[in-house]
Protein backbone atom coordinates (compact mmCIF):
# COMPACT_ATOMS: atom_id res chain seq x y z
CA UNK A 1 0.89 38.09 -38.58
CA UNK A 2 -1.32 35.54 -36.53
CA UNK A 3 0.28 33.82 -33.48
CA UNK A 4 -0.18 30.20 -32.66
CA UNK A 5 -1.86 29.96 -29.56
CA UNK A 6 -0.51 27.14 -27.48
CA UNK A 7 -2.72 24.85 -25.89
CA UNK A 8 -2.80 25.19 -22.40
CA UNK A 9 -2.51 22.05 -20.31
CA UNK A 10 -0.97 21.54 -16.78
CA UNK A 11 0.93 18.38 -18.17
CA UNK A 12 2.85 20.59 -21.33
CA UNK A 13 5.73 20.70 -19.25
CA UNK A 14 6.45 16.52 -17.93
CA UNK A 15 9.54 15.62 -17.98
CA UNK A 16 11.13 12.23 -17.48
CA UNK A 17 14.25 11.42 -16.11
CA UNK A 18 16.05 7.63 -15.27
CA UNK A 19 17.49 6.95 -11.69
CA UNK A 20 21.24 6.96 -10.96
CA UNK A 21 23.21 4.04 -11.43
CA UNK A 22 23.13 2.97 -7.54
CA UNK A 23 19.07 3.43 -7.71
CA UNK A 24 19.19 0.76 -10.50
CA UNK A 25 18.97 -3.00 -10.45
CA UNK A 26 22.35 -4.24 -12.63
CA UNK A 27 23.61 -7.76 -13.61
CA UNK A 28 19.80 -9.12 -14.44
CA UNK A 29 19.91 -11.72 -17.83
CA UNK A 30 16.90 -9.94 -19.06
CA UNK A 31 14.97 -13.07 -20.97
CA UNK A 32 15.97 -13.04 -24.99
CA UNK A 33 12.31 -14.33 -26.22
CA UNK A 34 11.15 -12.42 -28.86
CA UNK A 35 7.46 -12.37 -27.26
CA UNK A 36 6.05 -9.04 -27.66
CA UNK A 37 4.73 -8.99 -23.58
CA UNK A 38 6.24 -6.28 -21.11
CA UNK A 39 8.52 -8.80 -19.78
CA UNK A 40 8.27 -6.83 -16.29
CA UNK A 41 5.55 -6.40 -13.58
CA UNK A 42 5.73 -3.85 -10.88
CA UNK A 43 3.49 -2.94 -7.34
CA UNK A 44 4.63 -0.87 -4.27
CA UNK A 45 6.45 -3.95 -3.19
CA UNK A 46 8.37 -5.52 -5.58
CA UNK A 47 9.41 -5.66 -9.41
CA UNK A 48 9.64 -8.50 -11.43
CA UNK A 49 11.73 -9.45 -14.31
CA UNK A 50 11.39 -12.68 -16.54
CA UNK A 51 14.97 -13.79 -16.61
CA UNK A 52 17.01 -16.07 -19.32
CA UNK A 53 17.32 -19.41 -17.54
CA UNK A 54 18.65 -23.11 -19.09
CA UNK A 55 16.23 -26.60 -18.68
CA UNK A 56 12.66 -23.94 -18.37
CA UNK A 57 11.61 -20.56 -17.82
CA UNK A 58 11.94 -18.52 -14.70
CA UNK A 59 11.42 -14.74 -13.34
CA UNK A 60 12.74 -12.87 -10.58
CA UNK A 61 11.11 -10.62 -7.91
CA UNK A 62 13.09 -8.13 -6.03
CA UNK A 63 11.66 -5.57 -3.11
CA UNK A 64 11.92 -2.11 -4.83
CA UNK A 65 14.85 -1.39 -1.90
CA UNK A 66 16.81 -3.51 -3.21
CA UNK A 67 18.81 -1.70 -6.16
CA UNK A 68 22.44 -2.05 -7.15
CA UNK A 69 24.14 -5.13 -8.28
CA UNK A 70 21.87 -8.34 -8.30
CA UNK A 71 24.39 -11.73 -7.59
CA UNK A 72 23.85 -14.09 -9.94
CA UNK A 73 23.03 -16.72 -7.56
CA UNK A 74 19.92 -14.28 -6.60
CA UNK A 75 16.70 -17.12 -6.23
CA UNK A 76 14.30 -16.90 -8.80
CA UNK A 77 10.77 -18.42 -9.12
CA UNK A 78 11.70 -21.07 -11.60
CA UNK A 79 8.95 -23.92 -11.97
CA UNK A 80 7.92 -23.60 -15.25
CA UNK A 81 9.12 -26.07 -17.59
CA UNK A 82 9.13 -23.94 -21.02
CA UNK A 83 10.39 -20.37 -20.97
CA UNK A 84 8.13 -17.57 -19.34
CA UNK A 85 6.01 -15.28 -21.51
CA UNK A 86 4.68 -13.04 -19.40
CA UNK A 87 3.94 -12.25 -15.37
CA UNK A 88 1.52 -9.61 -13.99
CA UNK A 89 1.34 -8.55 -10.00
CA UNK A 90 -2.29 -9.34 -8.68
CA UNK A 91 -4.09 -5.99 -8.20
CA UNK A 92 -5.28 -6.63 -4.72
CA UNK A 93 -2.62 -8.45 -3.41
CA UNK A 94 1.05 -7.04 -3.68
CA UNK A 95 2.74 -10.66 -2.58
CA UNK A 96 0.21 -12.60 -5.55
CA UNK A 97 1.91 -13.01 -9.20
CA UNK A 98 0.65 -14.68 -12.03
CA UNK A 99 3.25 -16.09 -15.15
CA UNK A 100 2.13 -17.40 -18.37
CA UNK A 101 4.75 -20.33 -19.96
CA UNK A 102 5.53 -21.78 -23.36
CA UNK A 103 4.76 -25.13 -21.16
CA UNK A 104 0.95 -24.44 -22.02
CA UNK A 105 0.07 -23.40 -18.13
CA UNK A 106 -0.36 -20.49 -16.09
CA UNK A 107 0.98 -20.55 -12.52
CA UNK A 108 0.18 -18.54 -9.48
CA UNK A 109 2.83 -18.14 -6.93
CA UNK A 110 2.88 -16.12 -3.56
CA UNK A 111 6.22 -13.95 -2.92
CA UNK A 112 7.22 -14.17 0.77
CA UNK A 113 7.57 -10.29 2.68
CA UNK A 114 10.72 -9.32 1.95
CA UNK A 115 11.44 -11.57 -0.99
CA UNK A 116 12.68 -14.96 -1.80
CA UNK A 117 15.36 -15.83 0.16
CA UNK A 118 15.43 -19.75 -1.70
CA UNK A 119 14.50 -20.85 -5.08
CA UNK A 120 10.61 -20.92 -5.17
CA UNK A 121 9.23 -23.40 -7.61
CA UNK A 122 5.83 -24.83 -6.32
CA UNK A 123 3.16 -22.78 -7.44
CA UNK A 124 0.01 -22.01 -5.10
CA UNK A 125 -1.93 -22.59 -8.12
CA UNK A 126 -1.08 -24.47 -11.68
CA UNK A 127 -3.74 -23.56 -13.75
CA UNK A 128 -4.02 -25.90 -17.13
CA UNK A 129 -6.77 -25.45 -19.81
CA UNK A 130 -5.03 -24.20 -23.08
CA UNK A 131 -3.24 -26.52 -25.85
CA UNK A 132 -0.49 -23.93 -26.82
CA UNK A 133 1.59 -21.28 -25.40
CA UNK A 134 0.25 -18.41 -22.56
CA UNK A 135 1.35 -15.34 -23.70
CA UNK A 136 -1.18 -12.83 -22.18
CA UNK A 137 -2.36 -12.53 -18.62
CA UNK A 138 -4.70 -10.19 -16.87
CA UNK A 139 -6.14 -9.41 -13.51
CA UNK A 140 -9.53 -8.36 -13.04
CA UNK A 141 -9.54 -5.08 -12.22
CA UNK A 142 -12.43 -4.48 -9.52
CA UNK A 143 -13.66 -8.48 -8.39
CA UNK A 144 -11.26 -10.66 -6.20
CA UNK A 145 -9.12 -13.72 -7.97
CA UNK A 146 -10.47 -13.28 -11.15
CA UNK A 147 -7.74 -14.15 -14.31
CA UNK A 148 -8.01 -13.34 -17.79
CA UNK A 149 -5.59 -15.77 -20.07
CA UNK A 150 -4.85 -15.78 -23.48
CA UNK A 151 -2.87 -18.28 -26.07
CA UNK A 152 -1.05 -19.13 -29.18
CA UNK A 153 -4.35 -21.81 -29.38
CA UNK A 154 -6.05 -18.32 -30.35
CA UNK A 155 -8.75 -19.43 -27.23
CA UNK A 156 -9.30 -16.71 -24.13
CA UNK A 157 -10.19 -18.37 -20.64
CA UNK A 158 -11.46 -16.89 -17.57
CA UNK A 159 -10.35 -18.65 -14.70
CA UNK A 160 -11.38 -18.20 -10.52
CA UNK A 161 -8.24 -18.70 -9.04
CA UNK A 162 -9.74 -18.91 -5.76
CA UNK A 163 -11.09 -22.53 -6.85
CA UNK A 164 -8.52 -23.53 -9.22
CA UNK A 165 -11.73 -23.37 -11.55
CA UNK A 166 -11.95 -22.86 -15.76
CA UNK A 167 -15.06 -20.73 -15.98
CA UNK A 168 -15.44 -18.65 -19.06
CA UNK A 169 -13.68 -20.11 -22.21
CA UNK A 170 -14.03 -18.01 -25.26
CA UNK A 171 -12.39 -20.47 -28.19
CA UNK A 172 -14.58 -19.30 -31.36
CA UNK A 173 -14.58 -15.83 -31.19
CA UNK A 174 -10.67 -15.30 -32.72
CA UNK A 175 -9.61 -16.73 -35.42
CA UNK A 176 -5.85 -15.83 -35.38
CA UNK A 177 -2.95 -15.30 -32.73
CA UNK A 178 -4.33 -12.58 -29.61
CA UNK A 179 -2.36 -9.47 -29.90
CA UNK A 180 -3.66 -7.92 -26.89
CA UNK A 181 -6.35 -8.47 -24.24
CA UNK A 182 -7.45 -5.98 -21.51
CA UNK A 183 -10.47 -5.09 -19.34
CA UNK A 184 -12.28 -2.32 -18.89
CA UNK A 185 -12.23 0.26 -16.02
CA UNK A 186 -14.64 -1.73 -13.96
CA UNK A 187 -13.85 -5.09 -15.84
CA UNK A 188 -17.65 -5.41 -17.25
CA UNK A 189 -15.84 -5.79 -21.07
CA UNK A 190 -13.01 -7.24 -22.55
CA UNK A 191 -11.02 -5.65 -25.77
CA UNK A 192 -8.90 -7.63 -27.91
CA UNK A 193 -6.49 -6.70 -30.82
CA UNK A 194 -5.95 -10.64 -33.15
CA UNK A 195 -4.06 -11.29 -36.19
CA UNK A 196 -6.94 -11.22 -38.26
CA UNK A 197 -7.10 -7.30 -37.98
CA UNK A 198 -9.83 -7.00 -35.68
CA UNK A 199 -10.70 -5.27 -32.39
CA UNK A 200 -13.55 -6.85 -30.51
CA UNK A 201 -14.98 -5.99 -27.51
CA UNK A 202 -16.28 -8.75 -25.64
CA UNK A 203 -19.09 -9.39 -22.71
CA UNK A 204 -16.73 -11.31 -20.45
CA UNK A 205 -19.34 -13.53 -19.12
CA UNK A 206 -21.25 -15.00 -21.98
CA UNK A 207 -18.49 -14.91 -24.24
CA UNK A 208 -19.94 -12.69 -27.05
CA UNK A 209 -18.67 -10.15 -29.25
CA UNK A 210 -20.05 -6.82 -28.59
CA UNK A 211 -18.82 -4.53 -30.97
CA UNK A 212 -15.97 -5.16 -33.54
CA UNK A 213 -13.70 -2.92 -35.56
CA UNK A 214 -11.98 -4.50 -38.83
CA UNK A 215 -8.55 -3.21 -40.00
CA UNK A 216 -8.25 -0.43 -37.47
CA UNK A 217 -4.31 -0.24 -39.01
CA UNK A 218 -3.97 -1.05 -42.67
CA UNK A 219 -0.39 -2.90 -41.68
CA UNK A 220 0.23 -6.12 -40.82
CA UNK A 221 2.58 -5.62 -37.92
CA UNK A 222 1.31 -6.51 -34.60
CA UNK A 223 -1.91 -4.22 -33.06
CA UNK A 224 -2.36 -3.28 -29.88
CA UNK A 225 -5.26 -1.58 -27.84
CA UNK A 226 -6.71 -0.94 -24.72
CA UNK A 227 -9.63 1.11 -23.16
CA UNK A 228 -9.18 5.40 -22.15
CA UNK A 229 -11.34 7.72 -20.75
CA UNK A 230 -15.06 7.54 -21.50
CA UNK A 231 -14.92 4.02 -22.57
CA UNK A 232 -13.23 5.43 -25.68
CA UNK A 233 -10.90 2.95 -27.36
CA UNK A 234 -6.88 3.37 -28.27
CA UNK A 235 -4.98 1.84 -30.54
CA UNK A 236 -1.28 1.52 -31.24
CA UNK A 237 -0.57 -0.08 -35.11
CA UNK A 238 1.20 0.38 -38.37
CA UNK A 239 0.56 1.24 -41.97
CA UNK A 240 0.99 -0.18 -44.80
CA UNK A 241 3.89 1.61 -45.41
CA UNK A 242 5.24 -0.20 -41.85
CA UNK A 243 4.87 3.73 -40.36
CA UNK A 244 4.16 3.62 -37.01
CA UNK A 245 0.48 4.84 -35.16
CA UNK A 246 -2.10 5.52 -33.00
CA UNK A 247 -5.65 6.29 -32.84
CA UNK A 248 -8.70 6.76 -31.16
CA UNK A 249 -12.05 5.35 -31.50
CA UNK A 250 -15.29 5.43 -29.94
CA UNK A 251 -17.03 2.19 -29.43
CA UNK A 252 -20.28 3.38 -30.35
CA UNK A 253 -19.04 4.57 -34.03
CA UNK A 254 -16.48 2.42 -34.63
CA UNK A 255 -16.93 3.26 -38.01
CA UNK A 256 -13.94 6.18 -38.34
CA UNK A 257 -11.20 7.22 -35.38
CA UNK A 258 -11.47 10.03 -34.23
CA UNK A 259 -8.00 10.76 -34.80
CA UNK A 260 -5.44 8.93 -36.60
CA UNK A 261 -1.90 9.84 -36.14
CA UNK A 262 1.73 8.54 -37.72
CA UNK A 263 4.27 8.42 -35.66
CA UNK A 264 7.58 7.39 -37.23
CA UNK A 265 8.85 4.19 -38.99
CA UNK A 266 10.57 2.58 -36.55
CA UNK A 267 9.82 -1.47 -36.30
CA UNK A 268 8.98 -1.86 -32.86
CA UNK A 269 5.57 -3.01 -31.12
CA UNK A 270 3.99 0.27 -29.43
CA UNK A 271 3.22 -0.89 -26.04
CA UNK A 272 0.65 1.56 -24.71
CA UNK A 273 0.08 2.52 -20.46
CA UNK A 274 -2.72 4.30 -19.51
CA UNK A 275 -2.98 6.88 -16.61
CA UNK A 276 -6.78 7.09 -15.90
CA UNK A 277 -6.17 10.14 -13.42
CA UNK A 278 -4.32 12.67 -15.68
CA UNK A 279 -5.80 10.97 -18.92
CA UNK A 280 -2.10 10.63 -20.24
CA UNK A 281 -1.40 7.76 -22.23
CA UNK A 282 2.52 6.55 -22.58
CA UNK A 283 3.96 4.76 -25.34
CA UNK A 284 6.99 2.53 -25.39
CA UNK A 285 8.12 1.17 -28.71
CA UNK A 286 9.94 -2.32 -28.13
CA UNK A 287 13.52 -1.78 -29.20
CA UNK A 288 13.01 2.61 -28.79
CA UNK A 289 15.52 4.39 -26.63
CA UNK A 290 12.10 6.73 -25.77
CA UNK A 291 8.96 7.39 -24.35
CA UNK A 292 6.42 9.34 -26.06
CA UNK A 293 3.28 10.50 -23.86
CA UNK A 294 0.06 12.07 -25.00
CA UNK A 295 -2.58 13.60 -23.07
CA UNK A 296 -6.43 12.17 -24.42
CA UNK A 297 -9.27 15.30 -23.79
CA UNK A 298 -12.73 15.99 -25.24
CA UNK A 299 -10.89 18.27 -27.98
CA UNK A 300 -10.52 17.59 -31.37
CA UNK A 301 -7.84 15.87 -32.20
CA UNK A 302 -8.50 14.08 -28.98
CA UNK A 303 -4.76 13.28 -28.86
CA UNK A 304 -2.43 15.69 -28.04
CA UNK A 305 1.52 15.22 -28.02
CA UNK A 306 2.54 16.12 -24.75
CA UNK A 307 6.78 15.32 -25.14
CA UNK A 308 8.94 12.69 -25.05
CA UNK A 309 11.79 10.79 -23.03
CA UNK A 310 14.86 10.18 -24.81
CA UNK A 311 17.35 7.67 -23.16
CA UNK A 312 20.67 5.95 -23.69
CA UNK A 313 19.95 2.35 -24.46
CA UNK A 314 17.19 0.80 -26.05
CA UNK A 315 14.13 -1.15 -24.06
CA UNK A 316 12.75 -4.97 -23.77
CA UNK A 317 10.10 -4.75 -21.73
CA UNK A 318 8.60 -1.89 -19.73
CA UNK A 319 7.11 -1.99 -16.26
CA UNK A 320 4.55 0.67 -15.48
CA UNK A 321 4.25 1.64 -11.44
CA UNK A 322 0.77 1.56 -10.04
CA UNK A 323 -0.57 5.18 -9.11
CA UNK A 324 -0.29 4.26 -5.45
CA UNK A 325 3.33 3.55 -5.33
CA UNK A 326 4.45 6.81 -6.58
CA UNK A 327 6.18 9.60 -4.13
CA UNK A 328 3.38 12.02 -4.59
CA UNK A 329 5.51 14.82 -2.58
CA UNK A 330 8.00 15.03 -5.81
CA UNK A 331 4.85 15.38 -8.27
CA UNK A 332 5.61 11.55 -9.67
CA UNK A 333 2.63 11.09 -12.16
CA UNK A 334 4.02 7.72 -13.33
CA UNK A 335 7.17 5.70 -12.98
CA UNK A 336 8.12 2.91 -15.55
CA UNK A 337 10.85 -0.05 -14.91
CA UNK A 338 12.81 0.21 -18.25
CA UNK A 339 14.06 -3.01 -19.30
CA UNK A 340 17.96 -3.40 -20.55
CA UNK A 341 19.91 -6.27 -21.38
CA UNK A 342 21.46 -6.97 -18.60
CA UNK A 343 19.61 -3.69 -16.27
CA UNK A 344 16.51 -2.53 -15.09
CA UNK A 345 16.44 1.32 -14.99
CA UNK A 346 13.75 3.07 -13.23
CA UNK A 347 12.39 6.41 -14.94
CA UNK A 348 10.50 8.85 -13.57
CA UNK A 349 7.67 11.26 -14.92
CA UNK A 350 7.68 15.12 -13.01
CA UNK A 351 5.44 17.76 -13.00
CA UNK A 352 7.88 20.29 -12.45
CA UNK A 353 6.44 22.42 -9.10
CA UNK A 354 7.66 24.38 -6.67
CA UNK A 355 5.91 23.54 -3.75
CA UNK A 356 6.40 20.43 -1.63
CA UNK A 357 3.11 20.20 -0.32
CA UNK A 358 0.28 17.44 -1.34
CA UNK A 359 -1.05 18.59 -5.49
CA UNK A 360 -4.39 17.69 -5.44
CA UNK A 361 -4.83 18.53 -8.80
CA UNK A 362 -2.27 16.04 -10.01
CA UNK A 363 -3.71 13.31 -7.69
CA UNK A 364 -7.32 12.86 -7.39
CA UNK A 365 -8.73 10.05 -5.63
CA UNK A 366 -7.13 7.10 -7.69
CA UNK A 367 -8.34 3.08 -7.87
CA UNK A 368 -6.92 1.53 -4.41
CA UNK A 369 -5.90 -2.13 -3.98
CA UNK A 370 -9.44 -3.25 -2.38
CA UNK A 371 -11.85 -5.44 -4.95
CA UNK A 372 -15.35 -4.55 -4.78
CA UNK A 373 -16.71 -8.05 -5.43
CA UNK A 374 -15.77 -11.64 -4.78
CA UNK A 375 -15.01 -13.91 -7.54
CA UNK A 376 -18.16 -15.99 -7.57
CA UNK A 377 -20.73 -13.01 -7.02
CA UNK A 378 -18.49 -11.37 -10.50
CA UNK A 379 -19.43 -14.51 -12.32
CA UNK A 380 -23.13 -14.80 -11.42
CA UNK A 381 -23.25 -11.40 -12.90
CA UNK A 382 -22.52 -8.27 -10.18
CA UNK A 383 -20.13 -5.41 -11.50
CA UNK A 384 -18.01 -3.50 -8.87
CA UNK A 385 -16.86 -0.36 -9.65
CA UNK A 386 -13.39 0.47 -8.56
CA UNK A 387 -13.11 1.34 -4.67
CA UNK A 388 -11.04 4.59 -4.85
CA UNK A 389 -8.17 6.01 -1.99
CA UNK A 390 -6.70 9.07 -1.79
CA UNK A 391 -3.03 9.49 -1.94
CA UNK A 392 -2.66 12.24 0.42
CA UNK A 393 -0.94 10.59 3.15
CA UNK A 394 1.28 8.48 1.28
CA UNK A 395 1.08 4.76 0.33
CA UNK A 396 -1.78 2.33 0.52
CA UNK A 397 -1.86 -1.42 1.64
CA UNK A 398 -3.98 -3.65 0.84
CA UNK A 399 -5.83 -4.91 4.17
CA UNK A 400 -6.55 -8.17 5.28
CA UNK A 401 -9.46 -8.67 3.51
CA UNK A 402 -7.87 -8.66 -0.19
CA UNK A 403 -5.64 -11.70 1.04
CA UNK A 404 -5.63 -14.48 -1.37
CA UNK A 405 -7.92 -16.85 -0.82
CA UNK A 406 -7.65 -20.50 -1.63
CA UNK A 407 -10.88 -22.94 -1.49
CA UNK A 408 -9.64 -25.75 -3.30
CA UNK A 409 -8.14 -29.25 -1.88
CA UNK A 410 -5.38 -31.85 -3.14
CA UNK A 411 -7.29 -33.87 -6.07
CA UNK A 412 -7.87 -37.63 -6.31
CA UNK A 413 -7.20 -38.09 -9.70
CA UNK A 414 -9.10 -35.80 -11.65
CA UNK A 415 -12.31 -35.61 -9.08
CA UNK A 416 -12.69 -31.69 -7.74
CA UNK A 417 -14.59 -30.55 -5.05
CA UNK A 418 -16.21 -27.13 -6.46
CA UNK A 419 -18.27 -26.29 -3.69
CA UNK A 420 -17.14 -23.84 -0.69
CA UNK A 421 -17.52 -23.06 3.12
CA UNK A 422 -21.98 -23.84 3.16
CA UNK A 423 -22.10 -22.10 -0.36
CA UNK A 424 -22.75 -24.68 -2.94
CA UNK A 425 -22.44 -28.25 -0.95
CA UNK A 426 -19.49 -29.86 -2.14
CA UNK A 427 -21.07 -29.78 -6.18
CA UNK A 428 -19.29 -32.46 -8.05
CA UNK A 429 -17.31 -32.22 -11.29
CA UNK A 430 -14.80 -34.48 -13.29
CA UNK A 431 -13.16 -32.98 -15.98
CA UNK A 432 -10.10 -34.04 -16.94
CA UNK A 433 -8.53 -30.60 -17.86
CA UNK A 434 -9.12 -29.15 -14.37
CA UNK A 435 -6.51 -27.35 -12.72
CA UNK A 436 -3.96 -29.02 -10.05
CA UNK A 437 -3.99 -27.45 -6.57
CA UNK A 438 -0.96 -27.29 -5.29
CA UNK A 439 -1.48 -26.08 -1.30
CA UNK A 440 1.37 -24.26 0.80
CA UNK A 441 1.58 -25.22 4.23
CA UNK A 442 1.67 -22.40 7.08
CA UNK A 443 3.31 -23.77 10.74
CA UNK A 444 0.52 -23.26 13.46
CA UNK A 445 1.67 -20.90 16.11
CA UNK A 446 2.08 -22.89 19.10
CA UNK A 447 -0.68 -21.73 21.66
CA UNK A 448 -3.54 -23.22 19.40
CA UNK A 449 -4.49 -26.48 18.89
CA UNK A 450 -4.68 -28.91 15.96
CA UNK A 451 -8.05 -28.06 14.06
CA UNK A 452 -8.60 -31.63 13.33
CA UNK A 453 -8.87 -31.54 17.43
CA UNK A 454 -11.16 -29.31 17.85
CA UNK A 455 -13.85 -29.64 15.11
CA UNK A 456 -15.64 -32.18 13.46
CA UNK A 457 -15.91 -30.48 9.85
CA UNK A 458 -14.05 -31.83 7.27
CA UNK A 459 -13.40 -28.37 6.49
CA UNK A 460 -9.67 -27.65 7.86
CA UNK A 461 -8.48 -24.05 8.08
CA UNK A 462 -4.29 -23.38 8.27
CA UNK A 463 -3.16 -20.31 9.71
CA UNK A 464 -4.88 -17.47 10.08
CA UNK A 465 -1.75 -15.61 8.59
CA UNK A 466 -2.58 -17.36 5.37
CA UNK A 467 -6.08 -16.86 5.43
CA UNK A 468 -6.29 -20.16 3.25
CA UNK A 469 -8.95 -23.18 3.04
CA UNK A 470 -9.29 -26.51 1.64
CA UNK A 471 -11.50 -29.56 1.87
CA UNK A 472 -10.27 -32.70 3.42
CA UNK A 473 -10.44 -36.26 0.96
CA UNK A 474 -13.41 -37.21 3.47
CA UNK A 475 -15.17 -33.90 1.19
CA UNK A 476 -14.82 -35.39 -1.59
């Protein structure tokens, strides 16, 4: 009698387990829109939860310490006019957040250290250039203030945030509703899952499809996909018998997966995370009360079923825990922020080992919070690979030199001054559609003079804290 021989993996045994009730955040209106986003954004510094609110849309950010019962008259960022879609922390800055609205606009908004402590609704950037409802955002992975946006007006834009600045926009390429949108590791391609059954994977710059895969799941149900190991390609789907699945494909041969798994027949949107370390991938269903995680290798069938976490209540949204804010001493390989009605319960992913000391195997060098490459160097064409850390002696901040960084001035009517600091000379541009600046003043400590004393530039800069810049009216 044969035995089956069990595949040997250092992952077989993961487990996941959620926090204790005091290690959870309680009493949080978790937002009822039936938008298929995450609904929750997460860095070593805070976590962020898009929040029912009356007369707009609003989220809340809360420093990871502070768990328990949230009061109800808790600020929240809250300038949106339409409800909130969906919010995403800014790789390279942990106090930087991005929120897509129903209100057609995209808003960038810097959380103070330590959290709000008053309502905050003036962004640091409104950013305005599509004609329906922002339901996707994305950070560039690798260069400095670059945003990916995506809307119900089936157009993708690609925006410097730095300048305030429209500078890719991709409105020909889809032809229905964006399912999902998300770079590659070094941010050199774009995939995207649309209505019209398609994956495409786009060269960011120019705007053109690369590669495109159509009816990767015979269903009609919502797709969604995102880039693995090796540039391969995963995808999260249903039949057309509404069964739920995934599959992998290679980019080069898009013409079969290489494997194509069913799942179950549940109804809910497969949100997929991917851990490029381990080369696990997680997936959440919408509405599930579990986690199933696979681990993707170089053996057929490519995807293997590691296990799965089973919990109480059903999820809304799902936050996923950068690798650099886990506590690599308890052999955390991910943590997600699971999403309740009125909770947000943390859950934790183990390797179960015995020793306390530092696993390298589990944690090899991972993708740190520096970019490689500055917005406008990204657009005229350089790629950046990711700028790795290790995670042996704990957490990593980001250092001074990922600050945000904002060029842009107050506008006179629709005029914008598009040049920078001796770069391009104050270049000239009216376009109606541009983006409003909205700048955040920063008190002057009170040793140092007035700028406007001591130079003759028009070029003012605030504190150095803020790191900030804009050009004076006399600029323009």
């Amino acid at each position: 009698m044969s035995r089956k021989v069990v595949r040997s993996s250092k992952f077989r045994h993961v487990f996941g387990q959620g926090l204790k009730a005091d290690q959870c955040y309680d009493d949080i209106r978790i937002s009822q829109m039936t938008w298929d986003s995450n609904f929750c954004t997460v860095n070593p510094k805070f976590v962020a939860m898009i929040v029912d609110a009356s007369g707009g849309g609003s989220f809340i950010v809360l420093p990871l310490s502070k768990t328990g019962r949230i009061d109800m008259s808790y600020p929240t960022v809250c300038g949106h006019t339409g409800p909130v879609l969906d919010i995403e922390f800014c790789p390279h800055n942990d106090n930087i957040i991005a929120s897509g609205s129903e209100d057609c606009s995209v808003m960038i908004w810097e959380i103070p250290e330590g959290g709000l402590t008053s309502p905050l609704s003036e962004p640091v950037v409104k950013l305005e250039g599509h004609s329906k409802r922002v339901g996707i955002l994305s950070w560039h992975p690798t260069a400095h203030n670059v945003l990916m946006t995506a809307g119900c007006d089936n157009v993708l834009i690609l925006w410097n945030v730095a300048r305030g600045q429209e500078m890719v926009r991709m409105d020909t390429v889809h032809t229905d509703l964006i399912y999902s949108a998300c770079w590659n590791r070094d941010g050199s391609q774009i995939l995207t899952a649309c209505k019209d059954k398609t994956l495409r994977v786009l060269d960011p710059r120019k705007g053109t499809v690369i590669t495109e895969k159509e009816k990767p799941h015979e269903g009609s149900r919502p797709v969604r996909a995102l880039f693995v190991s090796d540039n391969k390609i995963l995808s999260t789907g249903f039949s057309r018998m509404s069964e739920r699945q995934v599959a992998l494909w290679d980019p080069n041969r898009f013409g079969e997966p290489l494997t194509l798994q069913e799942l179950d027949t549940s109804s809910g949107v497969l949100l997929p995370f991917f851990d490029p370390d381990t080369g696990i991938v997680f997936l959440c269903g919408k509405g599930d009360t579990s986690i199933r995680y696979f681990e993707i290798t170089d053996e057929a069938p490519f995807v293997h079923y590691l296990s799965m976490y089973s919990g109480k209540e059903s999820q809304k949204g799902m936050g996923y825990m950068p690798k650099r804010g886990l506590e690599v001493n308890k052999c955390e390989i991910a943590r997600f922020y699971k999403l309740h009605d009125r909770k947000c319960e943390p859950v934790v992913m183990t390797v179960p080992r015995k020793s306390d000391l530092f696993q390298e195997d589990l944690y090899p060098n991972t993708i740190g919070p520096e970019p490689s490459v500055e917005a406008d160097d990204w657009f005229d064409g350089k790629d950046g690979q990711p700028i790795m850390i290790s995670l042996k002696d704990g957490i990593a901040a980001p250092t001074k030199s990922s600050e945000f960084k904002l060029n842009k001035t107050l506008l006179k009517s629709t005029t914008v001054c598009v040049g920078d600091q001796g770069n391009r000379g104050g270049v000239r541009k009216t376009v109606a559609h541009y983006s409003t600046i909205v700048l955040k003043y920063y008190q002057l400590s009170v040793n140092q003079p007035h700028p406007c004393e001591t130079s003759d530039s028009p070029e003012i800069a605030l504190s150095p804290a803020s790191d900030f810049t804009y050009c004076t009216s006399d600029s323009l």
